[in-house]
N, C-alpha and C. Protein backbone atom coordinates (compact mmCIF):
# COMPACT_ATOMS: atom_id res chain seq x y z
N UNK A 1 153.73 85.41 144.14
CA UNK A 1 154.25 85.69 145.46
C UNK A 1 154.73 87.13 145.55
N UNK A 2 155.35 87.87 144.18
CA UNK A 2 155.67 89.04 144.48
C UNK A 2 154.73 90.17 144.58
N UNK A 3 153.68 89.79 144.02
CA UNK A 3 152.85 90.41 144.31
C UNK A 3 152.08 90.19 145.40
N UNK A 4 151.93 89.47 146.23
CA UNK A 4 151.30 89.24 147.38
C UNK A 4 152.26 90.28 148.65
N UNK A 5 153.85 89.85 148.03
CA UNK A 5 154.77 90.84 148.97
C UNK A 5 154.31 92.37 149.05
N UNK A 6 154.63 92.56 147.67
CA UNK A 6 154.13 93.69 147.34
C UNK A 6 152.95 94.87 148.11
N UNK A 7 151.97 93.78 148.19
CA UNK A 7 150.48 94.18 148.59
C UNK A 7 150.73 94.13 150.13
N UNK A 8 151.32 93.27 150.54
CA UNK A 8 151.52 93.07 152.10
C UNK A 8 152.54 94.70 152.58
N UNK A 9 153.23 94.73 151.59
CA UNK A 9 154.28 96.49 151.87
C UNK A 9 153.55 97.23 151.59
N UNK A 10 152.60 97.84 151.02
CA UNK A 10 151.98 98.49 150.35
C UNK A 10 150.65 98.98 151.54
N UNK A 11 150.39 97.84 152.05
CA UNK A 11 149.14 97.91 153.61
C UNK A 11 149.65 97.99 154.61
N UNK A 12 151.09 97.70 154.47
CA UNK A 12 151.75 98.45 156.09
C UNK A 12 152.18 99.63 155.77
N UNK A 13 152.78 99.83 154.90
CA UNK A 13 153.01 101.96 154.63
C UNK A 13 151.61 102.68 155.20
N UNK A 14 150.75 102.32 154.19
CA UNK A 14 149.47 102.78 154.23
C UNK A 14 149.12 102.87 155.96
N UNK A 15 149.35 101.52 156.43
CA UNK A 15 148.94 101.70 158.17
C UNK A 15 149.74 102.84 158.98
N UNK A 16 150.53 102.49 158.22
CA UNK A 16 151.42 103.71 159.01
C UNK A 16 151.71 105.37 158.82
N UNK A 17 151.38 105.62 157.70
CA UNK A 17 150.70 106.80 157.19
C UNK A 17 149.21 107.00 158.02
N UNK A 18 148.70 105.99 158.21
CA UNK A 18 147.32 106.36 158.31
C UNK A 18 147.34 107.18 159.97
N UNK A 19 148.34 106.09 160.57
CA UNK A 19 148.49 106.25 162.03
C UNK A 19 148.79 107.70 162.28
N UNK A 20 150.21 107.73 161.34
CA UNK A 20 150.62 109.39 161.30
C UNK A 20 150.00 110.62 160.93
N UNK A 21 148.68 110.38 159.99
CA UNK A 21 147.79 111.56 159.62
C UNK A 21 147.06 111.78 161.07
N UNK A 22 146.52 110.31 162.03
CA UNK A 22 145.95 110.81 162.24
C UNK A 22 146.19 111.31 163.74
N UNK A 23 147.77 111.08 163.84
CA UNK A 23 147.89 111.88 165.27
C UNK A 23 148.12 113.38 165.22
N UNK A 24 148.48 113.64 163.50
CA UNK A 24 148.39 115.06 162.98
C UNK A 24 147.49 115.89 163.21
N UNK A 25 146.40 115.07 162.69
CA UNK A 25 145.36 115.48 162.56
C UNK A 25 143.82 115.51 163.46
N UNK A 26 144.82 114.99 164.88
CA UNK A 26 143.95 115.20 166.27
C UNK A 26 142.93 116.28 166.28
N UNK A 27 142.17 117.08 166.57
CA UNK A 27 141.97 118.37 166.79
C UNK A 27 141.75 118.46 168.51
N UNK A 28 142.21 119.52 168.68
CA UNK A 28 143.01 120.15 170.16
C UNK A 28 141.09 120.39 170.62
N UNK A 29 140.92 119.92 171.59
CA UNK A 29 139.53 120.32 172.53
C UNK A 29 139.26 121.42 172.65
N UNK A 30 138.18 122.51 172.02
CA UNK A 30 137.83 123.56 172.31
C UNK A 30 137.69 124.34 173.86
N UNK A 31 138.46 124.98 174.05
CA UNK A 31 138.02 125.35 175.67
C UNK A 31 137.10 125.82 175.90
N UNK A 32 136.05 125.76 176.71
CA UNK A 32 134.62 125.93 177.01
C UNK A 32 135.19 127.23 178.01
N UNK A 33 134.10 128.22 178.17
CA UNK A 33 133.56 129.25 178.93
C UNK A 33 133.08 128.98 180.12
N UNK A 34 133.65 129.78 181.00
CA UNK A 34 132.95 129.18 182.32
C UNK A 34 132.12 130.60 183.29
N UNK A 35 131.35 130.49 183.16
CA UNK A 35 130.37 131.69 184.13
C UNK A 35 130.17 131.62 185.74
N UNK A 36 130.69 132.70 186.02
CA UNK A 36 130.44 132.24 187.67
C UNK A 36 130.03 134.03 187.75
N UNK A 37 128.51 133.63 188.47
CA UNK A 37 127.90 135.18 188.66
C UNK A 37 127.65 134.93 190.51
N UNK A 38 128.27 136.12 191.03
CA UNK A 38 128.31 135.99 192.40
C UNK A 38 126.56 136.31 193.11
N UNK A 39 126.69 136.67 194.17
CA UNK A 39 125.21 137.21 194.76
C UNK A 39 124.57 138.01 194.49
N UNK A 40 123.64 138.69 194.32
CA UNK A 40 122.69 140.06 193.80
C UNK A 40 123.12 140.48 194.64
N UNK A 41 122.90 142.12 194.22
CA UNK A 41 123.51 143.28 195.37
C UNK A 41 122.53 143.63 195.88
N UNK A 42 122.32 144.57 196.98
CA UNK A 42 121.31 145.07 197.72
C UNK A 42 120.17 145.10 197.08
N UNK A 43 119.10 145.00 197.69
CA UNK A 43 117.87 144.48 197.09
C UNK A 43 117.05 146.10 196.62
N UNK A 44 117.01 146.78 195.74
CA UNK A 44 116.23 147.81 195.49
C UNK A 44 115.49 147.64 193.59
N UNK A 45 115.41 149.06 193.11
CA UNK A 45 114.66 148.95 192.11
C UNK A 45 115.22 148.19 190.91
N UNK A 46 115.91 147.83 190.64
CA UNK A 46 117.04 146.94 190.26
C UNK A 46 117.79 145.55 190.84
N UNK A 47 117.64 144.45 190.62
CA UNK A 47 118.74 143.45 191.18
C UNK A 47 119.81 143.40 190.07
N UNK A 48 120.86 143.28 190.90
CA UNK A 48 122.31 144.05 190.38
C UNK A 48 122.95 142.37 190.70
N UNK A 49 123.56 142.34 189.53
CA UNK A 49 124.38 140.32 190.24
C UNK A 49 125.88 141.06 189.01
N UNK A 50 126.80 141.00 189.80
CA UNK A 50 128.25 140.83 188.71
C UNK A 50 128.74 139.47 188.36
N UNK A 51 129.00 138.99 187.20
CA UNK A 51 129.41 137.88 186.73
C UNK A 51 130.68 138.16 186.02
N UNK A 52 131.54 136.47 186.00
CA UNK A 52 132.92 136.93 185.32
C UNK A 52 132.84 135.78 184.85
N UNK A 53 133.44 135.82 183.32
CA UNK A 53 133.32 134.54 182.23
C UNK A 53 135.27 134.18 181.91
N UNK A 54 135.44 133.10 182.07
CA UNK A 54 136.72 132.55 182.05
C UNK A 54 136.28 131.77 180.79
N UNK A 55 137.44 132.09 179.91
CA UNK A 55 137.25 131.35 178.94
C UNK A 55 139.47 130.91 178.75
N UNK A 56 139.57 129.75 178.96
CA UNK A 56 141.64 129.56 179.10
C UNK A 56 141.81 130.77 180.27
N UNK A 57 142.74 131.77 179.25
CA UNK A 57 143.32 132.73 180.35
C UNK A 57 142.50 134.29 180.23
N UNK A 58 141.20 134.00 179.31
CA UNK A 58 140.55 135.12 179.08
C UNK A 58 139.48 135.49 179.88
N UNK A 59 139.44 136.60 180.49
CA UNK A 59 138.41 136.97 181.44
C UNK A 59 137.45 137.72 180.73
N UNK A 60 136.10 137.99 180.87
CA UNK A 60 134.91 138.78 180.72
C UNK A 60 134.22 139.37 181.89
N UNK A 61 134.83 140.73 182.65
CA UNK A 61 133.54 140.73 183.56
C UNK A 61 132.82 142.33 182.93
N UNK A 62 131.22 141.52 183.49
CA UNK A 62 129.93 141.85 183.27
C UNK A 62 128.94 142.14 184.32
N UNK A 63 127.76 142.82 184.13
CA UNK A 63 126.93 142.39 185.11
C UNK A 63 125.30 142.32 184.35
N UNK A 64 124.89 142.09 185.38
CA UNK A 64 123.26 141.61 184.61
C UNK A 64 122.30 142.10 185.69
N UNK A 65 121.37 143.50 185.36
CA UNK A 65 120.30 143.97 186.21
C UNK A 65 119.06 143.07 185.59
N UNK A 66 118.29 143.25 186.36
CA UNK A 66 116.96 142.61 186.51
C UNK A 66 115.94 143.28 186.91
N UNK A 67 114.77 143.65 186.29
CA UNK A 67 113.84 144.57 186.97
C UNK A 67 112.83 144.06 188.01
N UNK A 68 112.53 144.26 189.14
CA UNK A 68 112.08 143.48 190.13
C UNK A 68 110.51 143.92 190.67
N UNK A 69 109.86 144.97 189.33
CA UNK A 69 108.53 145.92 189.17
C UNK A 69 107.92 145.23 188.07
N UNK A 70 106.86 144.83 188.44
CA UNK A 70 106.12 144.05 187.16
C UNK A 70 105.53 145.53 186.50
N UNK A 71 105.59 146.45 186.67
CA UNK A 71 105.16 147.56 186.30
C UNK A 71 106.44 148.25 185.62
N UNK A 72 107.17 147.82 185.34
CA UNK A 72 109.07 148.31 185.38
C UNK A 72 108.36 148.67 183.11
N UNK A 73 108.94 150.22 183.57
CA UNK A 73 108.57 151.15 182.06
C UNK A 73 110.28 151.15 181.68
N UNK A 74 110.37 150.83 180.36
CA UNK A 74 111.88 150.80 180.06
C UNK A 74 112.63 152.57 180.20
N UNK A 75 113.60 152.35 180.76
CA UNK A 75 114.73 153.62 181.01
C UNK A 75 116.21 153.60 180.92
N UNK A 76 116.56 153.99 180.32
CA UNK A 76 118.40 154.24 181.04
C UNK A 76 118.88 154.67 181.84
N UNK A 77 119.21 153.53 182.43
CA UNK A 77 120.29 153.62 183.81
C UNK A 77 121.79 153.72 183.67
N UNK A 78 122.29 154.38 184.62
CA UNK A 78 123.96 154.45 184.82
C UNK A 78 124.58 153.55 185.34
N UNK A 79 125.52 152.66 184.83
CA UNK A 79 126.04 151.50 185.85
C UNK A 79 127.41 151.75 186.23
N UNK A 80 128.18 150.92 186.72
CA UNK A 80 129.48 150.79 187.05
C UNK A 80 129.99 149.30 186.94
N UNK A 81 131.26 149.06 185.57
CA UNK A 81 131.40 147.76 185.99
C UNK A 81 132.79 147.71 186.01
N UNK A 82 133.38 146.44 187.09
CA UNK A 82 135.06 146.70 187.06
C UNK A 82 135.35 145.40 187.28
N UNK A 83 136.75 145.50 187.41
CA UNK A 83 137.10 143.88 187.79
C UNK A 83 139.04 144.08 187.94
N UNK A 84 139.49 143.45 188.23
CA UNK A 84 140.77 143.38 189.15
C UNK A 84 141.03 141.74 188.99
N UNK A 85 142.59 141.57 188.40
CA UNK A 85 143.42 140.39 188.42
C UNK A 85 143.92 140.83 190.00
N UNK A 86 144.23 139.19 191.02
CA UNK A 86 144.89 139.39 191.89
C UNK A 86 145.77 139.60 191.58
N UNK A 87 146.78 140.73 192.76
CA UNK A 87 148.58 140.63 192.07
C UNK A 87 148.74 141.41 190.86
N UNK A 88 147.48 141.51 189.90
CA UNK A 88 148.15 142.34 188.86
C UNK A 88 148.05 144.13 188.86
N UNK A 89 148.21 144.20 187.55
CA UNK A 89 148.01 145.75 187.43
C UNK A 89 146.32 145.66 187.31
N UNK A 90 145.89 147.51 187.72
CA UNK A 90 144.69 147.70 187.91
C UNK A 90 143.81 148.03 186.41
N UNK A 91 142.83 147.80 186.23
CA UNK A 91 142.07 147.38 185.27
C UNK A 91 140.67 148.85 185.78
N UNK A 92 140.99 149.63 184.20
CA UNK A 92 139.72 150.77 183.85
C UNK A 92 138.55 150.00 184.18
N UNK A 93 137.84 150.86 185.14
CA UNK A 93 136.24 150.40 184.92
C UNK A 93 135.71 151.13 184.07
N UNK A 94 134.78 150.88 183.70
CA UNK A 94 133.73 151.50 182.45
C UNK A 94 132.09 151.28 183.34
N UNK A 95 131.66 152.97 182.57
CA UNK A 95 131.09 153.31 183.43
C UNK A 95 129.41 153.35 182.31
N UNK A 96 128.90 152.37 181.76
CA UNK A 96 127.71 152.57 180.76
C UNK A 96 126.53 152.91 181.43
N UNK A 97 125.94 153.43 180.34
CA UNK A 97 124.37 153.86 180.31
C UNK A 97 123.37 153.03 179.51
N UNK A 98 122.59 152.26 180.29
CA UNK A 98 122.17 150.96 179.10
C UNK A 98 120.50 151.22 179.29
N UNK A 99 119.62 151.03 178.16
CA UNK A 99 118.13 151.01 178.27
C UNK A 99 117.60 149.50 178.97
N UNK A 100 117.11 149.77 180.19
CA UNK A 100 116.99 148.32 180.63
C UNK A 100 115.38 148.10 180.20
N UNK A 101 115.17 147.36 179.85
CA UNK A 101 113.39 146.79 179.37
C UNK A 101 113.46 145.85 180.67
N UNK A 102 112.01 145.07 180.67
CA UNK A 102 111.64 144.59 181.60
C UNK A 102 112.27 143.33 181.13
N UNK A 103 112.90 142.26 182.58
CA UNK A 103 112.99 141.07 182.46
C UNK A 103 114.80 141.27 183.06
N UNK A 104 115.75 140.66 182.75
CA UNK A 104 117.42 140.71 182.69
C UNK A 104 118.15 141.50 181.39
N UNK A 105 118.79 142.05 181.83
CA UNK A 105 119.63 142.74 180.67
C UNK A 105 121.22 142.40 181.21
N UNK A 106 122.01 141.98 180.19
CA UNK A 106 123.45 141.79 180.12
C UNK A 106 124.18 143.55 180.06
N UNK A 107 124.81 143.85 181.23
CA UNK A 107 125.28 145.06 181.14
C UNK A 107 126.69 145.01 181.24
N UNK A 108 127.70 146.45 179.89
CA UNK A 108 129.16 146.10 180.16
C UNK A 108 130.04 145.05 179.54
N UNK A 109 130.73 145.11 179.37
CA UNK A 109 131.92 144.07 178.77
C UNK A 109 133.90 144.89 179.00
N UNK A 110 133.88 144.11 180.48
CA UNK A 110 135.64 144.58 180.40
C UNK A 110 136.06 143.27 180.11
N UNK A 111 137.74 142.95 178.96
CA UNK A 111 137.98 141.66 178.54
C UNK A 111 139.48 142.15 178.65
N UNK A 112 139.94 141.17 179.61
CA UNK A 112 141.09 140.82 180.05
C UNK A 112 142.17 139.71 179.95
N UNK A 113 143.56 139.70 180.39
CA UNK A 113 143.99 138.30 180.35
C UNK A 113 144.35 138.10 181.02
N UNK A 114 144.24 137.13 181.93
CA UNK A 114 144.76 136.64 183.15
C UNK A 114 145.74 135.68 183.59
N UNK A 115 146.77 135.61 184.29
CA UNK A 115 147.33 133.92 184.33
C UNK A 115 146.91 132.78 184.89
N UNK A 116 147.21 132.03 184.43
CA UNK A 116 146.25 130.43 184.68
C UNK A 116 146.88 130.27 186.50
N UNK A 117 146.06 130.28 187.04
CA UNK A 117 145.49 129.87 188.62
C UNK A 117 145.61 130.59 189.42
N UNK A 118 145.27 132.33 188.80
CA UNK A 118 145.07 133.20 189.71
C UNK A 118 143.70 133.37 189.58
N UNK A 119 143.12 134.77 190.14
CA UNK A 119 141.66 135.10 190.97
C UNK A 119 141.89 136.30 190.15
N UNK A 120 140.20 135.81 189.93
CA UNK A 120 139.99 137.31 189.28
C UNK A 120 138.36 138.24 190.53
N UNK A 121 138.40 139.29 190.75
CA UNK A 121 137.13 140.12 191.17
C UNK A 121 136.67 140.79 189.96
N UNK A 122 135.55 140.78 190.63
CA UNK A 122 134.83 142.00 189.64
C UNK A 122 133.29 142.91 190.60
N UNK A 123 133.09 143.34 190.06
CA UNK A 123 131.68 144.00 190.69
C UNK A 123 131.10 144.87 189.75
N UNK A 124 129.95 145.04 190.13
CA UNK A 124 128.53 145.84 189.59
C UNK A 124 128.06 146.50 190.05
N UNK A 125 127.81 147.66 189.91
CA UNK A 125 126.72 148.67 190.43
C UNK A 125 126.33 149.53 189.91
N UNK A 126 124.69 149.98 190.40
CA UNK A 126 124.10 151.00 189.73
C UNK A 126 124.63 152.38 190.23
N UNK A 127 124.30 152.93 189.29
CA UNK A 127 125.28 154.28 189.24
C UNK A 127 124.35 155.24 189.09
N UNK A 128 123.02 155.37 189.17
CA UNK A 128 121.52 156.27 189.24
C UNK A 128 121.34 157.31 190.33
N UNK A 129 121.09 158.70 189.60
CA UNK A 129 121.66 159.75 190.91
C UNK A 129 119.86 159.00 191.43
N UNK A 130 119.73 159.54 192.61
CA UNK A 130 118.31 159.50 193.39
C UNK A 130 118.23 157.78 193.40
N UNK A 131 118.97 156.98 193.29
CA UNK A 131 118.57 155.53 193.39
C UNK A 131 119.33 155.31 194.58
N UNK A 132 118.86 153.99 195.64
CA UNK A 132 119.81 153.64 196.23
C UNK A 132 120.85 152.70 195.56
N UNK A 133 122.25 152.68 196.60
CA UNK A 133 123.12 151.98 196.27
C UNK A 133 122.63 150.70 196.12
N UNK A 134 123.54 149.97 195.15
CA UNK A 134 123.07 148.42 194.86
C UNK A 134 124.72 148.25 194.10
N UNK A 135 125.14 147.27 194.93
CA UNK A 135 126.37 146.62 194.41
C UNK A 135 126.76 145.37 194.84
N UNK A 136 127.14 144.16 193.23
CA UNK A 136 127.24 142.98 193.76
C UNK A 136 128.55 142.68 193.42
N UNK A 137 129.53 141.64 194.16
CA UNK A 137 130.77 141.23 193.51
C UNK A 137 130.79 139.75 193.01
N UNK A 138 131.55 139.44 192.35
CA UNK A 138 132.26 138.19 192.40
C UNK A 138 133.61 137.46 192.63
N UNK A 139 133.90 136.62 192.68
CA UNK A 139 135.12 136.44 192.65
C UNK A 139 135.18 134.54 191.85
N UNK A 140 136.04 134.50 190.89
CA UNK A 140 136.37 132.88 190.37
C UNK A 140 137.50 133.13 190.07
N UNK A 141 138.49 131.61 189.82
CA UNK A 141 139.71 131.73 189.25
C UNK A 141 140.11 131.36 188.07
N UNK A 142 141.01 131.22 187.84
CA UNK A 142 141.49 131.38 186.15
C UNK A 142 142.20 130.20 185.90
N UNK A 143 141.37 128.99 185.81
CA UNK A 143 141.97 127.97 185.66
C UNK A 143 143.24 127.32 184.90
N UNK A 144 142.45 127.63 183.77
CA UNK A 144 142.49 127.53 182.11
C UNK A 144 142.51 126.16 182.05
C-alpha cells in the first residue's frame, strides 16, 4: 500500500510540474509582417507604387518600380523615398540611385518605430532629371 501511495504522490507532482513547464514554456506567437502597397503613381516610363511593411510597432517604407517597356535596357534611376508617423517627429527621406533591370525592383529601405494605432504615410517617386513626374503614396496603420 505504501508504495502504491507513494506512486500515486509521485504522478501528481509530476502532473503538476508538467502543467507548470508547460505554461513556462508557451512560446509567445511570432508577429507576422503586414504589407500594404498603395496605388501606382502616374503612369510613365516607370510604374512607381510606395509600400509600407508593419511588422508590431516596426515600420518599413519602400517602394517598388516596374518597367512598363518590354524593350526596357537596364539603367540607374534616381528615386525618392519617405514616410511620416502621424503626430510624430519628421522622418529623413533618402534619396537612392538603384539599377532597375526589367520586371519589379524593391527600391529604398526607411525603418522606423511607430506607436501601436497610429498611421503611418509614405511615398515614392522618381527622381530622373528629363523624366516625367511619377509619385505614389500610401497610407496603413500600426496596429501591432
Amino acid at each position: 500500500m505504501k508504495s502504491l501511495a507513494t506512486a500515486a504522490v509521485a504522478a501528481a507532482t509530476l502532473a503538476t510540474l508538467a502543467t507548470g513547464q508547460e505554461a513556462v514554456a508557451a512560446p509567445t506567437a511570432p508577429v507576422s509582417a503586414v504589407t500594404t502597397c498603395g496605388a501606382p503613381g502616374a503612369p510613365g516610363i516607370l510604374l512607381t507604387r510606395a509600400c509600407v511593411e508593419v511588422t508590431g510597432n516596426q515600420v518599413r517604407f519602400y517602394g517598388v518600380a516596374a518597367t512598363t517597356n518590354s524593350g526596357w535596357q537596364p539603367q540607374q534611376v534616381g528615386f525618392t523615398v519617405s514616410g511620416t508617423v502621424v503626430g510624430g517627429a519628421p522622418i529623413a527621406p533618402i534619396n537612392p540611385t538603384v539599377l532597375i533591370q526589367a520586371g519589379a525592383t524593391s527600391v529604398g529601405s526607411i525603418v522606423t518605430t511607430a506607436p501601436c494605432g497610429s498611421t503611418v504615410n509614405g511615398s515614392f517617386s522618381v527622381d530622373q532629371w528629363g523624366w516625367p513626374p511619377s509619385t505614389a503614396t500610401v497610407s496603413a496603420a500600426v496596429s501591432c
